[in-house]
Protein backbone atom coordinates (compact mmCIF):
# COMPACT_ATOMS: atom_id res chain seq x y z
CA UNK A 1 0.00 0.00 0.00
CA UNK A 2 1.48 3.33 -0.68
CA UNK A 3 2.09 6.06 1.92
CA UNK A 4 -0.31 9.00 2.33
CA UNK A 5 2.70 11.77 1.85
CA UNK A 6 2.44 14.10 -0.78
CA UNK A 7 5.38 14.09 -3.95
CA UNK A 8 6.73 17.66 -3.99
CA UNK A 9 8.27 18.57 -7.67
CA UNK A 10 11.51 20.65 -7.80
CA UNK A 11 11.08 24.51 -6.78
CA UNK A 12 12.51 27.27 -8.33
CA UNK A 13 11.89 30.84 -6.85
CA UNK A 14 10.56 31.94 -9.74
CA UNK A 15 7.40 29.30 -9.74
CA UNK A 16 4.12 31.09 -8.07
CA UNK A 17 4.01 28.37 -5.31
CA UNK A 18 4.46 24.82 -4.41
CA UNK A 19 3.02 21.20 -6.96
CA UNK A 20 2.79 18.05 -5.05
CA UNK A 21 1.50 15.02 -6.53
CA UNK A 22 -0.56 12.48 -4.71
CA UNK A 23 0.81 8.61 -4.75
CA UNK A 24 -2.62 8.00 -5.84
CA UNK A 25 -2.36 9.92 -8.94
CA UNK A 26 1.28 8.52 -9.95
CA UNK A 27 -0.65 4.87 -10.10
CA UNK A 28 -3.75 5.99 -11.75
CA UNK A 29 -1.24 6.78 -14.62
CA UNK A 30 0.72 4.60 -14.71
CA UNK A 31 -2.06 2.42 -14.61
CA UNK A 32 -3.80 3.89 -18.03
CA UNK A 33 -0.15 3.86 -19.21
CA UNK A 34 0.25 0.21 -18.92
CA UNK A 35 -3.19 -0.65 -19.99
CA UNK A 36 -2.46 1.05 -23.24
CA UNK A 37 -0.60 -0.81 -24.97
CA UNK A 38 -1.86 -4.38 -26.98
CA UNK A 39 -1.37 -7.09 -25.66
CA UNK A 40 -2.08 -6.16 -21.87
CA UNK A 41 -4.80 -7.54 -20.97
CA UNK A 42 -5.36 -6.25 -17.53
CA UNK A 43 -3.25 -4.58 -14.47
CA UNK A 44 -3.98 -7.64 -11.74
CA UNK A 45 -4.36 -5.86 -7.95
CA UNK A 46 -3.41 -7.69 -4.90
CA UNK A 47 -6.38 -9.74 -2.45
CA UNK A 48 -7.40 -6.69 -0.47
CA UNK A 49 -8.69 -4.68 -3.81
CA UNK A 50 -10.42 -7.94 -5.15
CA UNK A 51 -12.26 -7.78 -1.85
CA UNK A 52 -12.97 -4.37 -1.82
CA UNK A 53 -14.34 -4.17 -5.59
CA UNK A 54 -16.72 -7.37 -4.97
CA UNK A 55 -17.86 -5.52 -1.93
CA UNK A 56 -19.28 -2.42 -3.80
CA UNK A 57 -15.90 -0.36 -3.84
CA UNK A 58 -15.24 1.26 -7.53
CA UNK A 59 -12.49 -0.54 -9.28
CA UNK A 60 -9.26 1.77 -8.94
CA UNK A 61 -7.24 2.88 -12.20
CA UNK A 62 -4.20 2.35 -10.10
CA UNK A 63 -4.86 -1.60 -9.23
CA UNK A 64 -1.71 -3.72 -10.19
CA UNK A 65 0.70 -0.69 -10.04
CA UNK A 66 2.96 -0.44 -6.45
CA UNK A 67 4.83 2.48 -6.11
CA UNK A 68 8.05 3.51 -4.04
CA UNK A 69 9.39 6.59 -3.14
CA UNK A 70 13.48 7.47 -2.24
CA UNK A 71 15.33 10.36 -2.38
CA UNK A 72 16.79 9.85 -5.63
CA UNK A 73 13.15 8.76 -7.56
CA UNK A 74 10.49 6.54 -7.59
CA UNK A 75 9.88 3.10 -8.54
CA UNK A 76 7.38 0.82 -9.91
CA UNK A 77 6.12 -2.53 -10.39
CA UNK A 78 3.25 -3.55 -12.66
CA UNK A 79 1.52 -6.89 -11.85
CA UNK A 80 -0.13 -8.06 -15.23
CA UNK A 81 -2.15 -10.22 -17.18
CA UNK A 82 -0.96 -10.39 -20.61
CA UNK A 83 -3.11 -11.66 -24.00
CA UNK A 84 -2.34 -15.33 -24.84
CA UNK A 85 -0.38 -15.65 -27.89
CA UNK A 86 1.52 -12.32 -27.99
CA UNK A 87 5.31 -12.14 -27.38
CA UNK A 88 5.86 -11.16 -23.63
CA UNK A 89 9.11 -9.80 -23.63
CA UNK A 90 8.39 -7.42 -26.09
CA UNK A 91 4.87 -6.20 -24.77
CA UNK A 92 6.84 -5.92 -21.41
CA UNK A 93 9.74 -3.25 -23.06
CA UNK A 94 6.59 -1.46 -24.59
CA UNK A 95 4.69 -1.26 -21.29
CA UNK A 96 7.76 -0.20 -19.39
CA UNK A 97 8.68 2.76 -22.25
CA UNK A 98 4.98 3.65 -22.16
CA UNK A 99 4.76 3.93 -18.88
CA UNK A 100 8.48 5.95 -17.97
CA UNK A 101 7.18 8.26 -20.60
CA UNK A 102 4.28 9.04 -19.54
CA UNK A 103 5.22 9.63 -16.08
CA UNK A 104 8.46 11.59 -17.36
CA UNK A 105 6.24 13.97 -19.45
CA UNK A 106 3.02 14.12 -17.02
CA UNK A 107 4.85 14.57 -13.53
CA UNK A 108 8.13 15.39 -14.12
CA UNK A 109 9.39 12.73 -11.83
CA UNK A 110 12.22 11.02 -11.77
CA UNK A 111 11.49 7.65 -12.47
CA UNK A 112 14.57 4.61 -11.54
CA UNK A 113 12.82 1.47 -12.57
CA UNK A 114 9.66 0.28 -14.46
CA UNK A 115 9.47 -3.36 -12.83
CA UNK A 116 6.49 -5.31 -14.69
CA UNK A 117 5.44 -8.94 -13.14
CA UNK A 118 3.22 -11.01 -15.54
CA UNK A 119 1.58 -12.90 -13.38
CA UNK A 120 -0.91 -14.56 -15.63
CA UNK A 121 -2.31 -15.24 -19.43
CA UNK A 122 -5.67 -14.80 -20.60
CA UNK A 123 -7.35 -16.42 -23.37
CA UNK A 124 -10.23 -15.31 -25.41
CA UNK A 125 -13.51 -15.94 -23.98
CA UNK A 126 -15.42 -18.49 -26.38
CA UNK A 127 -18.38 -17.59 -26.67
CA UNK A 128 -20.80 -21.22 -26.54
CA UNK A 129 -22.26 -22.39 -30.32
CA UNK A 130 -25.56 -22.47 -28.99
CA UNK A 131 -26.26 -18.95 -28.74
CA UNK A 132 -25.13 -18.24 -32.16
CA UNK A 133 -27.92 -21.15 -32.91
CA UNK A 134 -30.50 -19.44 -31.26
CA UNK A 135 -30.15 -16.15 -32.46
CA UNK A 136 -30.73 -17.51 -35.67
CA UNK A 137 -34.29 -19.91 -34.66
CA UNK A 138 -35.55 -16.61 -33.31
CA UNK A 139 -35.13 -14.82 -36.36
């Protein structure tokens, strides 16, 4: 779970006042940013928001994204569920740029490390021949 202290960006004294960027908002997009690209097939959250969203909670942007703050940046890791049949590796390296540059361009924070754990494949739903059958008798 991430810590409830604000992200202050570099001050100048030329700037009209202070930016500081929730921890909440640096997984939202890095959540969209992951999510972007094909062949993700979802950001997979941890037991606590499965529970939550069953129990009536709205589904968070920022499920499946963990972030860490130290003095030099932050870090993330991205737990994943990729599309079966696409190359891992290479949706991985396009999740990670994705994601840096987003952050880099949005925030202005230094990001170290874009860690991404798949920790799962999913397969296309088929959908059962007899509805496809009875669409038809109706008709």
């Amino acid at each position: 779970m991430t810590e409830n202290h604000l992200i202050q960006i570099a001050q100048n004294k030329e700037q009209l006042g202070d930016v500081e960027i929730s921890p909440e908002v640096i997984e939202v997009i890095a959540g969209i940013a992951a999510t972007e690209i094909e062949g993700v097939a979802s950001l997979r959250g941890n037991f606590a928001s499965g529970v939550a969203e069953r129990l009536g909670r709205k589904a968070s942007h920022g499920k499946g994204v963990k972030v860490e703050f130290t003095e030099e940046g932050v870090t993330l890791e991205l737990f994943v569920d990729t599309n079966y049949g696409v190359s891992i590796p290479e949706v991985c390296k396009k999740m990670q740029e994705n994601v840096f540059q987003t952050l880099k361009n949005m925030t202005a924070i230094n990001v170290l490390s874009v860690d991404v754990h798949v920790v799962g494949v999913q397969f296309e739903s088929a959908k059962p021949e007899h509805e496809g059958s009875q669409k038809k008798e109706a008709q």
